[in-house]
C-alpha atoms as a PDB file:
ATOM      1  CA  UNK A   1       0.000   0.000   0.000  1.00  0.00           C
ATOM      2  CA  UNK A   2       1.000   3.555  -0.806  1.00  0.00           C
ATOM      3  CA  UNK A   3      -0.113   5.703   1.953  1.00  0.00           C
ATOM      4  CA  UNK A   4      -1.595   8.981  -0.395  1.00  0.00           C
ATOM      5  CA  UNK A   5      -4.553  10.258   1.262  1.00  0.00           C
ATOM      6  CA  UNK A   6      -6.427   9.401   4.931  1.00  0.00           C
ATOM      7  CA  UNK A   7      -8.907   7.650   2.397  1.00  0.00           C
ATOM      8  CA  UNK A   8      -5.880   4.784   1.853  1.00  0.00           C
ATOM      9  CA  UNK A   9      -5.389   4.340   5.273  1.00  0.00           C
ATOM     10  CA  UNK A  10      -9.060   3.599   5.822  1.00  0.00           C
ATOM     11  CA  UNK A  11      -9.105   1.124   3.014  1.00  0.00           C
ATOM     12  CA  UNK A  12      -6.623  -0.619   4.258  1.00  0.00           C
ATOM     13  CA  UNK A  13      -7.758  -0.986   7.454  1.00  0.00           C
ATOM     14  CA  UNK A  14     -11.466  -1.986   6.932  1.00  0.00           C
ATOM     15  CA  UNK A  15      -9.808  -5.195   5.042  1.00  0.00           C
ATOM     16  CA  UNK A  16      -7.518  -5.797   8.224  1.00  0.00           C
ATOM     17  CA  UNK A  17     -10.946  -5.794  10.090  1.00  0.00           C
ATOM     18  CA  UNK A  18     -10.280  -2.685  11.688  1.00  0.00           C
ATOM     19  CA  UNK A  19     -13.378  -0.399  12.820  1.00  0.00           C
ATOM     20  CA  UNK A  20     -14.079   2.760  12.678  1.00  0.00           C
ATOM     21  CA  UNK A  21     -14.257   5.737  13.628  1.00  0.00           C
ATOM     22  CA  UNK A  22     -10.556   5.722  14.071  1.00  0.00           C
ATOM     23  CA  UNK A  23      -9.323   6.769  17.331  1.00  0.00           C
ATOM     24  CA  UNK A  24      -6.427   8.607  15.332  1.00  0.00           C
ATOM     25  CA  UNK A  25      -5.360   9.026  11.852  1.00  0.00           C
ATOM     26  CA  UNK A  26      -2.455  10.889  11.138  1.00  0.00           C
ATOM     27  CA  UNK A  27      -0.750  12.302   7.621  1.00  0.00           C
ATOM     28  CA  UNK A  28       0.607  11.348   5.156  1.00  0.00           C
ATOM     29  CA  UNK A  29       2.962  14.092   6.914  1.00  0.00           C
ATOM     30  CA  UNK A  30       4.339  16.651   4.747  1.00  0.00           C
ATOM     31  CA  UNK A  31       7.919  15.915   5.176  1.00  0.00           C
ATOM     32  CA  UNK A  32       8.553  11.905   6.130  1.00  0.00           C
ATOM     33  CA  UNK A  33       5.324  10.855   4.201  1.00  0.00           C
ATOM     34  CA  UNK A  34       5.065   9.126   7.000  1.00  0.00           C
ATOM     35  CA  UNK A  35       0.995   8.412   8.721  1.00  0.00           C
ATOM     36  CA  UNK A  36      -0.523   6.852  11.518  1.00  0.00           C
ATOM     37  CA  UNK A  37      -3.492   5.550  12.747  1.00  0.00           C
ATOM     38  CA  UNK A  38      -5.018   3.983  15.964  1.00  0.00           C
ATOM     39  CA  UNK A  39      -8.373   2.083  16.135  1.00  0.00           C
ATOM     40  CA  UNK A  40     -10.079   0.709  18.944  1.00  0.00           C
ATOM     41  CA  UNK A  41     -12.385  -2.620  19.345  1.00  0.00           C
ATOM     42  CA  UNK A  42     -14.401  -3.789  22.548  1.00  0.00           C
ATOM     43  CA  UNK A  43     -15.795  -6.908  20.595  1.00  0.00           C
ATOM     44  CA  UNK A  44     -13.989  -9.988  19.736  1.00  0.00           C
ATOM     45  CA  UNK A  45     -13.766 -10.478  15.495  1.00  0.00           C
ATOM     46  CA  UNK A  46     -13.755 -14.195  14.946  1.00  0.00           C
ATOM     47  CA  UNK A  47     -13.389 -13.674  11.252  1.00  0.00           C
ATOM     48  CA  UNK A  48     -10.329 -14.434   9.673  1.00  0.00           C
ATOM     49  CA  UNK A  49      -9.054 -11.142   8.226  1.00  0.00           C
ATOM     50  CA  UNK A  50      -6.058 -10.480   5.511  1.00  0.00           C
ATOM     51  CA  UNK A  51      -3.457  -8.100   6.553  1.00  0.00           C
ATOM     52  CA  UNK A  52      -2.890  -7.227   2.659  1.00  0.00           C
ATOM     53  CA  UNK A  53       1.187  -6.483   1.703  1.00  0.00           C
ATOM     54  CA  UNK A  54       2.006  -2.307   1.970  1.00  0.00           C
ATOM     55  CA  UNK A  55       4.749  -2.006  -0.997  1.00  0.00           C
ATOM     56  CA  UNK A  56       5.377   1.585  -0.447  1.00  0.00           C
ATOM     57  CA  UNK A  57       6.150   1.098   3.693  1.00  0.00           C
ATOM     58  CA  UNK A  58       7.488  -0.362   6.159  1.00  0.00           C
ATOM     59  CA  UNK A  59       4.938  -0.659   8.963  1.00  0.00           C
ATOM     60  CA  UNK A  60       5.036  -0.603  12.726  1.00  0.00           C
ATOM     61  CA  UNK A  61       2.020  -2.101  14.490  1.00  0.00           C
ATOM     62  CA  UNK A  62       1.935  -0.955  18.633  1.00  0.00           C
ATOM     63  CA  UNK A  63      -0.803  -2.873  20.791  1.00  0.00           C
ATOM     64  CA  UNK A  64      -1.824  -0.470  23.637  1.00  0.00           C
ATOM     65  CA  UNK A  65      -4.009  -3.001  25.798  1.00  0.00           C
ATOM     66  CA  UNK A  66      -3.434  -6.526  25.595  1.00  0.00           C
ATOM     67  CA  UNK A  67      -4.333  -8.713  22.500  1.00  0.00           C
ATOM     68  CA  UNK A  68      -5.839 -12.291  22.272  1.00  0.00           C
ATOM     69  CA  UNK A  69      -5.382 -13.135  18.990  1.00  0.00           C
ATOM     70  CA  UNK A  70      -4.039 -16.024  16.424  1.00  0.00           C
ATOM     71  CA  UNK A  71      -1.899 -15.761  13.115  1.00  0.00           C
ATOM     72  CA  UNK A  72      -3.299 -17.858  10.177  1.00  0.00           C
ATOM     73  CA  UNK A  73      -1.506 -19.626   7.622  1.00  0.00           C
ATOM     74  CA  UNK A  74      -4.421 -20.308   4.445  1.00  0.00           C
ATOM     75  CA  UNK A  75      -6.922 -21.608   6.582  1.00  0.00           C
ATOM     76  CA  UNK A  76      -5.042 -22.839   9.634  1.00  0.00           C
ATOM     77  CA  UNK A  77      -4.201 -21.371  12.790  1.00  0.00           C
ATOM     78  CA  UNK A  78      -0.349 -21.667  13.759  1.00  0.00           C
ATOM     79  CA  UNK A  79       0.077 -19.741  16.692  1.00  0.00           C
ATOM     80  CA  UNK A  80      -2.382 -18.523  19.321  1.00  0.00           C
ATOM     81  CA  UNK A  81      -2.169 -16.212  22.773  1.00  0.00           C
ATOM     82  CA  UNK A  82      -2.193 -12.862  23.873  1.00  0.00           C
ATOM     83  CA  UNK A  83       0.248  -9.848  23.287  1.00  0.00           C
ATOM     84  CA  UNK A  84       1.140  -7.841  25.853  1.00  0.00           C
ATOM     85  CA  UNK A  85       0.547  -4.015  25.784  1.00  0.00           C
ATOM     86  CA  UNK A  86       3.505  -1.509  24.721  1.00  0.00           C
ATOM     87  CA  UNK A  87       4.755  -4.868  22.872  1.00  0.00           C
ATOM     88  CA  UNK A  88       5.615  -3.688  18.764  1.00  0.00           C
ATOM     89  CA  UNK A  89       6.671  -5.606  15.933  1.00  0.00           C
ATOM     90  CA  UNK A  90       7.920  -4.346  12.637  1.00  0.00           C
ATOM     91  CA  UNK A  91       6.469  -5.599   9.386  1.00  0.00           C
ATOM     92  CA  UNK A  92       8.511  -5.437   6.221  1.00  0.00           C
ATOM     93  CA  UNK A  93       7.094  -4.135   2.742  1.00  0.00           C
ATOM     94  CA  UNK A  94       5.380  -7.311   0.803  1.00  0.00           C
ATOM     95  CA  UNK A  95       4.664  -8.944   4.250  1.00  0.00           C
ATOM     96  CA  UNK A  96       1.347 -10.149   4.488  1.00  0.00           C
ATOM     97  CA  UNK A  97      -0.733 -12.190   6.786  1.00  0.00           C
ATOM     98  CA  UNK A  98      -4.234 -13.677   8.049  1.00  0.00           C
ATOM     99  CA  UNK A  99      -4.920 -12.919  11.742  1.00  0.00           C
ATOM    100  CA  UNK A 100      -8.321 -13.066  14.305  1.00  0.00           C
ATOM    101  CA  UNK A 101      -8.960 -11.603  17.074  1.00  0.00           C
ATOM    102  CA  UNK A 102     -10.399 -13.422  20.414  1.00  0.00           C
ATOM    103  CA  UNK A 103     -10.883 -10.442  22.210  1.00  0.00           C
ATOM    104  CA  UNK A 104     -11.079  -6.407  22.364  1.00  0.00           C
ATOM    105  CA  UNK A 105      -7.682  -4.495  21.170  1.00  0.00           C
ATOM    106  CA  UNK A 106      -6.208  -1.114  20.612  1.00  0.00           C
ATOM    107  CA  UNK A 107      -3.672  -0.876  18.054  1.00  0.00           C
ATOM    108  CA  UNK A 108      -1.258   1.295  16.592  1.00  0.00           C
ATOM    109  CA  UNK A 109      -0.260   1.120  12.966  1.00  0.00           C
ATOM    110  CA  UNK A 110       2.639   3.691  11.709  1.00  0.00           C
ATOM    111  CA  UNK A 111       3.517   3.756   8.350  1.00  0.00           C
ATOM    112  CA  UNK A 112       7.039   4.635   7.287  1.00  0.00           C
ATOM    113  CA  UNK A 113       7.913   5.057   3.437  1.00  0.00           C
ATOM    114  CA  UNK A 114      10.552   3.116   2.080  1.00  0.00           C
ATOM    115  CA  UNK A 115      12.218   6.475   1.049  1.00  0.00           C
ATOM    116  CA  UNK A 116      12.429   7.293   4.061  1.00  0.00           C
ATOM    117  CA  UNK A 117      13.989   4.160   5.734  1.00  0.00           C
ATOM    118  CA  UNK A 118      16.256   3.711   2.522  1.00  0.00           C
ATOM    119  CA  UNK A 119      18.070   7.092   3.943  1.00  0.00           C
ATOM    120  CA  UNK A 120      18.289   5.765   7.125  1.00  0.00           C
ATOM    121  CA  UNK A 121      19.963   2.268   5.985  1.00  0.00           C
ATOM    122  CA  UNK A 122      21.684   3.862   3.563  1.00  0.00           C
ATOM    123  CA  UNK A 123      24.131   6.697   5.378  1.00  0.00           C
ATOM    124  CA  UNK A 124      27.625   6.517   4.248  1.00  0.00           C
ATOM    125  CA  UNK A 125      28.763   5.465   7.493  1.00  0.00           C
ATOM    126  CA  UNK A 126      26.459   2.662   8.137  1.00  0.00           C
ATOM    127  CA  UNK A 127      26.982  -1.141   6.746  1.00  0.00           C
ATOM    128  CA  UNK A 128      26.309  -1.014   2.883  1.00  0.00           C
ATOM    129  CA  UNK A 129      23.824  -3.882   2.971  1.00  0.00           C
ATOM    130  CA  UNK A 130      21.198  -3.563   5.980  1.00  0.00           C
ATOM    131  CA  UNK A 131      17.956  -3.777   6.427  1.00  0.00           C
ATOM    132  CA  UNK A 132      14.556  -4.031   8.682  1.00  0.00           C
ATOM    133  CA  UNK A 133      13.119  -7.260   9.048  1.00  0.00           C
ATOM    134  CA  UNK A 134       9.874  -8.959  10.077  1.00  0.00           C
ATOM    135  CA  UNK A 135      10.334  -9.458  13.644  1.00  0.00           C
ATOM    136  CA  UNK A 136       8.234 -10.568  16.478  1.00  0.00           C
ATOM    137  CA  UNK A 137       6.691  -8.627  19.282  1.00  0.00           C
ATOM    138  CA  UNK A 138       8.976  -6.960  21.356  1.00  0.00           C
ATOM    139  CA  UNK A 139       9.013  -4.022  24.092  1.00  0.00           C
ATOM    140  CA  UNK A 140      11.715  -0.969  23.802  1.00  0.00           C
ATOM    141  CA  UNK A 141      10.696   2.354  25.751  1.00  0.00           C
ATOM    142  CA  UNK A 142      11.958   4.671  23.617  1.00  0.00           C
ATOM    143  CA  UNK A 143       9.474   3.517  20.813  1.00  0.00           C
ATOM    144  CA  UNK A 144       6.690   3.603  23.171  1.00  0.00           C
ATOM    145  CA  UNK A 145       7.438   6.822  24.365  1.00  0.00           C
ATOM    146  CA  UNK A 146       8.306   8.361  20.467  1.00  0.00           C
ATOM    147  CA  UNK A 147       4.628   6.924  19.137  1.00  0.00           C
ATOM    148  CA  UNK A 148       2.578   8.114  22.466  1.00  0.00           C
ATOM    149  CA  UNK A 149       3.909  11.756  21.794  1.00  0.00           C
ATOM    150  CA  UNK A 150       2.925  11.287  18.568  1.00  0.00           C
ATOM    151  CA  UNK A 151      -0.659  10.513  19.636  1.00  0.00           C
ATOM    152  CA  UNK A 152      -0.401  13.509  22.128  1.00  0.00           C
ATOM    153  CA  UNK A 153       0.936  15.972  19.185  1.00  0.00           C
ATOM    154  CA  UNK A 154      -2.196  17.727  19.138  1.00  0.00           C
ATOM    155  CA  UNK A 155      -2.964  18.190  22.666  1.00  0.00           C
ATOM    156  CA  UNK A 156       0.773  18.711  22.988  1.00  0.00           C
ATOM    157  CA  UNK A 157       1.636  21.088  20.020  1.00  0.00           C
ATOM    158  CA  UNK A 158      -1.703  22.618  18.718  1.00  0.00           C
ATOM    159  CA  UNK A 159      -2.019  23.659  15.022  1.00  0.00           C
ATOM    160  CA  UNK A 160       2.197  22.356  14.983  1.00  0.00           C
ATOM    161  CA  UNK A 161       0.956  18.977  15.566  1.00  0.00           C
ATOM    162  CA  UNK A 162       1.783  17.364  12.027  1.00  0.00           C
ATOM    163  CA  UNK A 163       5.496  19.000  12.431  1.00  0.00           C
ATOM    164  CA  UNK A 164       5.847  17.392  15.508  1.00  0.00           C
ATOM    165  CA  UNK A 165       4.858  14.688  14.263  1.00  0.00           C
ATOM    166  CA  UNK A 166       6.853  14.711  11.303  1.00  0.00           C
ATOM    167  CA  UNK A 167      10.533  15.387  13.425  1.00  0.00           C
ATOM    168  CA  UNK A 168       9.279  12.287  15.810  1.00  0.00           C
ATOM    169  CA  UNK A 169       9.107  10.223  12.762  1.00  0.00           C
ATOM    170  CA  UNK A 170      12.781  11.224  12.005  1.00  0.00           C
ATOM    171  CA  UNK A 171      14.364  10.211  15.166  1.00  0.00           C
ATOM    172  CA  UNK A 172      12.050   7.364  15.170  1.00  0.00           C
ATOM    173  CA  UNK A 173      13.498   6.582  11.687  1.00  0.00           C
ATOM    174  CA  UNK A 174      16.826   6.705  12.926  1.00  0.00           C
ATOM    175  CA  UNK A 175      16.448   5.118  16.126  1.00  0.00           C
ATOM    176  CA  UNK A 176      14.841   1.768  14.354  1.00  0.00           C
ATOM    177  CA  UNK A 177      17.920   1.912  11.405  1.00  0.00           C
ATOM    178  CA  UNK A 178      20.692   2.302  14.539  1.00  0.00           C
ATOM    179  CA  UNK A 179      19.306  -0.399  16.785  1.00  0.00           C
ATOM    180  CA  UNK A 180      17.278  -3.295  14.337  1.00  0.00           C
ATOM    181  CA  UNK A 181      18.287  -2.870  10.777  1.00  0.00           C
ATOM    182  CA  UNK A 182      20.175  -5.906  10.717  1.00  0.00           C
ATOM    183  CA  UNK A 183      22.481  -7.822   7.692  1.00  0.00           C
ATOM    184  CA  UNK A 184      21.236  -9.156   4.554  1.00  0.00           C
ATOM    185  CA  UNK A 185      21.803 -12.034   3.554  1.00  0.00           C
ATOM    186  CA  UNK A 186      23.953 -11.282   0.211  1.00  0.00           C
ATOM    187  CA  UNK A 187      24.263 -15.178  -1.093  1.00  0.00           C
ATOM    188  CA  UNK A 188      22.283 -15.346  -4.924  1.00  0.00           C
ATOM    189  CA  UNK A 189      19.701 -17.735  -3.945  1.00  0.00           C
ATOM    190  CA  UNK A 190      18.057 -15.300  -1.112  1.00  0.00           C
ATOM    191  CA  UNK A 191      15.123 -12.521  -1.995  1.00  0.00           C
ATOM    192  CA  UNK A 192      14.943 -10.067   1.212  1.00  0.00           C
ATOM    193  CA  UNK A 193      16.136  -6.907   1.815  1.00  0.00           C
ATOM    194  CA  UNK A 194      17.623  -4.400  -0.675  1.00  0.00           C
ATOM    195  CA  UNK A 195      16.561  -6.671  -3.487  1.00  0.00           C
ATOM    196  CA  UNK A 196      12.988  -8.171  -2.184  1.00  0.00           C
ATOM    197  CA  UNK A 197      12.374  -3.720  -2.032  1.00  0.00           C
ATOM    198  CA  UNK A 198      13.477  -3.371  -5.499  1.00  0.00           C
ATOM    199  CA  UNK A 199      11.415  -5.699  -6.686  1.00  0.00           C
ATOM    200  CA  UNK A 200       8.568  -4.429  -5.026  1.00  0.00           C
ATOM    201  CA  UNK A 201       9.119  -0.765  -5.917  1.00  0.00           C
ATOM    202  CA  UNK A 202       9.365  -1.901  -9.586  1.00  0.00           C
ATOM    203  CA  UNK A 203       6.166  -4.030  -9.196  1.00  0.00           C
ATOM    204  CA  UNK A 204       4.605  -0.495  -7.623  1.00  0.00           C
ATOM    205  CA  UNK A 205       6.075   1.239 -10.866  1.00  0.00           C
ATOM    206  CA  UNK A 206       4.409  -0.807 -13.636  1.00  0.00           C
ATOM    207  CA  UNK A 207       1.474  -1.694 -12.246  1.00  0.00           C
ATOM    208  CA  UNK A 208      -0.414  -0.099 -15.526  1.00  0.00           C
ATOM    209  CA  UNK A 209       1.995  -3.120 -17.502  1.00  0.00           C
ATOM    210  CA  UNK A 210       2.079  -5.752 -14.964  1.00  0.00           C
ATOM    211  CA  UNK A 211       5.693  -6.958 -15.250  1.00  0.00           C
ATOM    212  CA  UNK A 212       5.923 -10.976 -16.310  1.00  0.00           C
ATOM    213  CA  UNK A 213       7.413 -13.284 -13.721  1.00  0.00           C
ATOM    214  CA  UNK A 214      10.101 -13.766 -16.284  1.00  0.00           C
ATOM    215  CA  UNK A 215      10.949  -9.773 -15.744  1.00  0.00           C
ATOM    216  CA  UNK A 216      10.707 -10.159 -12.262  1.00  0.00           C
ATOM    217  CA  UNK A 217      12.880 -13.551 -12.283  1.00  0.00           C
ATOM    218  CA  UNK A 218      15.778 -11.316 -14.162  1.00  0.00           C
ATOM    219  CA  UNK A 219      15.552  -8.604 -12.288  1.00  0.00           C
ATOM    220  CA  UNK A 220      16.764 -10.555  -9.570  1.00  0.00           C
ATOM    221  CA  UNK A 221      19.230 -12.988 -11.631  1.00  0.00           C
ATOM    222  CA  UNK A 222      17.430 -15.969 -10.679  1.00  0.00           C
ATOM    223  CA  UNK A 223      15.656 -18.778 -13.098  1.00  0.00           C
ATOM    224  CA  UNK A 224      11.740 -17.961 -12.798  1.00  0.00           C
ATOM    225  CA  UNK A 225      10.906 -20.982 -10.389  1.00  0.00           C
ATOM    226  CA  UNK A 226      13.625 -20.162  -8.310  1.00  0.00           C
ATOM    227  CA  UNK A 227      12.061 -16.606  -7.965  1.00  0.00           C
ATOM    228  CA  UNK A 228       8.553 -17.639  -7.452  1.00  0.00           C
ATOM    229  CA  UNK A 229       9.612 -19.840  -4.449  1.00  0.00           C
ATOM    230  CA  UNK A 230      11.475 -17.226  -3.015  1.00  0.00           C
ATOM    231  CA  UNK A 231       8.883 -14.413  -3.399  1.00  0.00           C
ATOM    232  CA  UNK A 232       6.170 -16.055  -1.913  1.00  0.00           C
ATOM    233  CA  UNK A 233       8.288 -17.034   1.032  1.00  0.00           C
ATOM    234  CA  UNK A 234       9.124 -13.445   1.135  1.00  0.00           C
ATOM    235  CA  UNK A 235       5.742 -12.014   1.060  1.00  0.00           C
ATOM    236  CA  UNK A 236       3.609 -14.775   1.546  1.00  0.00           C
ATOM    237  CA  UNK A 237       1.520 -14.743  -1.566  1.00  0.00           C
ATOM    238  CA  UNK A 238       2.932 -15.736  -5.374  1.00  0.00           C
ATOM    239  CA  UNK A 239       4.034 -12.869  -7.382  1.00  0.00           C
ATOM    240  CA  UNK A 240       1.167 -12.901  -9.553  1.00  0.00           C
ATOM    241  CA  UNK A 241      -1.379 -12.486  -6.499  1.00  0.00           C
ATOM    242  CA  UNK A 242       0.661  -9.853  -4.876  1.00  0.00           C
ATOM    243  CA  UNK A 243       0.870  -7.749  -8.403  1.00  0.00           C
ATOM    244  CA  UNK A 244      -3.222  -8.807  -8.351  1.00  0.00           C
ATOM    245  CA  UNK A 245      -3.535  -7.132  -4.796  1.00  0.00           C
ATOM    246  CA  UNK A 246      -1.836  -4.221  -5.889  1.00  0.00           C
ATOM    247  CA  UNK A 247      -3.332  -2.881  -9.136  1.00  0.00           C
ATOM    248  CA  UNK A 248      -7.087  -2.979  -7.164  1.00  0.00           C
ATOM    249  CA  UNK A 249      -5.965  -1.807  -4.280  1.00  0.00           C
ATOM    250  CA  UNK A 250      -4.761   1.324  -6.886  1.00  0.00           C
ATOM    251  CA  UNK A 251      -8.062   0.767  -8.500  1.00  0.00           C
ATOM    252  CA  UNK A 252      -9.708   1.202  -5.533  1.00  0.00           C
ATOM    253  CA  UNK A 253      -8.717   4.201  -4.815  1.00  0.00           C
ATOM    254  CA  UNK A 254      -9.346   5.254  -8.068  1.00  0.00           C
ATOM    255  CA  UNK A 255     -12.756   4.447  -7.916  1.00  0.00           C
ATOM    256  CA  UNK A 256     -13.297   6.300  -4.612  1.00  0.00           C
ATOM    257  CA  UNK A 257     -11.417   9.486  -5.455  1.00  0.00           C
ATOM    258  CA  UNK A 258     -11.897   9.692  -9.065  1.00  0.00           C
ATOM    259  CA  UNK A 259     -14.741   9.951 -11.651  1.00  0.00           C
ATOM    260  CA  UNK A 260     -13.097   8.104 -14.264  1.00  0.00           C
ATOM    261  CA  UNK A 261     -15.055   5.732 -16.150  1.00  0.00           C
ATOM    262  CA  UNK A 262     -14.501   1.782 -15.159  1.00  0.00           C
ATOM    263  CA  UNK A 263     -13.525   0.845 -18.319  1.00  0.00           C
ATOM    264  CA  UNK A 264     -10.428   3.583 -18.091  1.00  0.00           C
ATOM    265  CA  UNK A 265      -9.871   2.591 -15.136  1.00  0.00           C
ATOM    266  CA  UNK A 266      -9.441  -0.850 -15.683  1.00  0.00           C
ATOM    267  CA  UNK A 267      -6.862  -0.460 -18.738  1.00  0.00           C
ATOM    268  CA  UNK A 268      -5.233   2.017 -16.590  1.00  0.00           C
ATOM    269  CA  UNK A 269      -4.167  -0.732 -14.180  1.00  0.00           C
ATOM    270  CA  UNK A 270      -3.506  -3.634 -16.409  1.00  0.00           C
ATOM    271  CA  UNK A 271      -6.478  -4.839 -16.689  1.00  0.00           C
ATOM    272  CA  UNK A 272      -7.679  -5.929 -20.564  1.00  0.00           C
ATOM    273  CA  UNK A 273     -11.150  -5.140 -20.381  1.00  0.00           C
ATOM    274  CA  UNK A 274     -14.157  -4.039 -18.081  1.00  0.00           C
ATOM    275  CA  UNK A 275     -15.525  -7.160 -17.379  1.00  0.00           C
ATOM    276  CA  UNK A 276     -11.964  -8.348 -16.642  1.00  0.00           C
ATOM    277  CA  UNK A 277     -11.395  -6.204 -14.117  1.00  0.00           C
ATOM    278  CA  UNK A 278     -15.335  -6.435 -12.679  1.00  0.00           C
ATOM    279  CA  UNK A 279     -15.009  -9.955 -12.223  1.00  0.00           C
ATOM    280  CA  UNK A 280     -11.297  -9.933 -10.664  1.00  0.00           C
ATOM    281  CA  UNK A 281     -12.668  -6.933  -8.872  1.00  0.00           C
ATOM    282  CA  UNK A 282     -15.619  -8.818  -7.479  1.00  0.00           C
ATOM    283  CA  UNK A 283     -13.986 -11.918  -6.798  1.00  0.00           C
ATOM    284  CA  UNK A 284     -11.037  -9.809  -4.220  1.00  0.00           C
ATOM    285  CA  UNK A 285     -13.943  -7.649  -2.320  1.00  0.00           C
ATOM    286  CA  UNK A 286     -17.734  -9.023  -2.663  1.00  0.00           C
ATOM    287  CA  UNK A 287     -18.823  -6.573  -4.565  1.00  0.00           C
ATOM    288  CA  UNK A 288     -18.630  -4.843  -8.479  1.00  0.00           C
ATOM    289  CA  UNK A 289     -16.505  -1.847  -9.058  1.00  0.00           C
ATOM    290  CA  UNK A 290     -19.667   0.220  -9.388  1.00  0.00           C
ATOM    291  CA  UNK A 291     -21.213  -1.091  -6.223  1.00  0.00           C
ATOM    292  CA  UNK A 292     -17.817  -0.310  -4.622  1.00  0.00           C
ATOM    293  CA  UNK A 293     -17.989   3.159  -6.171  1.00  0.00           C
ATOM    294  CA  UNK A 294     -21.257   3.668  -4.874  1.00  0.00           C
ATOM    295  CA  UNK A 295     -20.886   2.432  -1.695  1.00  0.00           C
ATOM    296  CA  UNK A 296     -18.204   5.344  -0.825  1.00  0.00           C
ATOM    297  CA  UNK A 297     -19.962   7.932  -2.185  1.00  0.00           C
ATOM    298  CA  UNK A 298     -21.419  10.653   0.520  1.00  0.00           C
ATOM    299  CA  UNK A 299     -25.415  10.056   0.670  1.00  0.00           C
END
């Protein structure tokens, strides 16, 4: 997901099984890019819900009361228990995941461009090849304390909230590249890191062309089997779901914010025809493209 507008953020959330109003929402800020949002639940969600891939960021999810919940893999659960509050985990971009919820929660989610987190990793000083990983839940005060004065910024800073905001993403930025960027793995055969991002950002590029696994494949010097396995370990899905995913979540917010007409927007996203895109369309969210459009239209 690129984070563009508050509307993105809300998307991408209501598929997570998120609900709303949203305790928070913050940005995209106007110098990190960075946003964040915060949504509360008292009732349990039983359903299993996709945590869909965010290209364009890395992503830092904060639970602020404790969470009961279990992680999915297709259709079975592989872990279960609750997370303790003020524990965070970092999700790299292309990660993906199916997750349910036994329980109430209150949950950060802070959304960090790749840009951004590229200059970080990338200072002349620092190891050339470095990066964030997926990791599990873990505590660290100074996180805590650099997201919760985010979520104060207003009551803390007024009408200067969103540049407060934006310098606590900064040192945030830095903080996470000094203290958990850690080495890739440089032998051929492995797709993370610097070259799982470029792949992405490519994908994110051409998503009006969808690039052929066989592009893909060279882009990263491997044979195109070898690629598929390793992208879909990477980022859970195959490469031609995750390029799916992509081009309507773009549609999608094409169809909200724009008055384009659905067969433009479907060749505008690689799709080869309006019924092509209707019935991929329908298939991903339950509904058509116009019933989406409709749907998010003020009454």
């Amino acid at each position: 997901m690129q984070v563009q507008n508050a509307a993105d953020l809300e998307h991408w959330l209501r598929q997570s099984g998120a609900t709303l109003p949203l305790r928070a929402c913050v940005g995209p800020l106007p110098s990190s890019g960075a946003a964040l949002v915060r949504w509360r639940s008292e009732e349990p969600d039983h359903t299993i819900r996709t945590l869909s891939a965010h290209p364009g960021s890395y992503r830092l999810a904060l639970i602020m009361e404790p969470l009961e919940t279990r992680i999915w893999q297709d259709n079975t659960p592989i872990w279960g228990g609750t997370v303790a509050a003020g524990r965070f985990r970092l999700c790299p971009p292309g990660e993906s995941g199916k997750w349910s919820r036994l329980g109430a929660c209150d949950i950060v989610n802070l959304f960090l461009p790749v840009a951004l987190m590229d200059q970080m990793l990338l200072r002349a000083d620092a190891a050339p090849d470095v990066a964030l990983t997926a990791s599990s839940f873990m505590r660290d005060g100074v996180v805590l304390e650099l997201v919760g004065k985010m979520l104060d910024a207003r009551m803390l800073a007024g009408p200067r909230a969103d540049l407060m905001c934006d310098h606590l993403v900064f040192v945030l930025a830095c903080y996470l590249a000094e203290h958990y960027a850690k080495p890739v793995q440089t032998a051929a055969e492995g797709l993370s890191g610097p070259r799982l991002r470029c792949v992405l950002r490519h994908i994110d590029r051409h998503l009006h062309a969808p690039p052929s696994n066989a592009e893909l494949a060279a882009l990263c010097g491997m044979s195109q089997a070898h690629f598929s396995r390793e992208f879909h370990r990477a980022a859970g899905v195959s490469p031609h779901r995750y390029i799916l995913d992509c081009r309507l979540e773009h549609a999608c917010s094409a169809l909200r914010d724009g008055d384009g007409r659905i067969v433009d927007i479907a060749l505008d996203h690689g799709f080869v025809s309006a019924s092509h895109f209707s019935r991929a369309f329908t298939a991903r969210y339950g509904v058509s493209p116009v019933a989406y459009r409709n749907s998010q239209r003020c009454p």
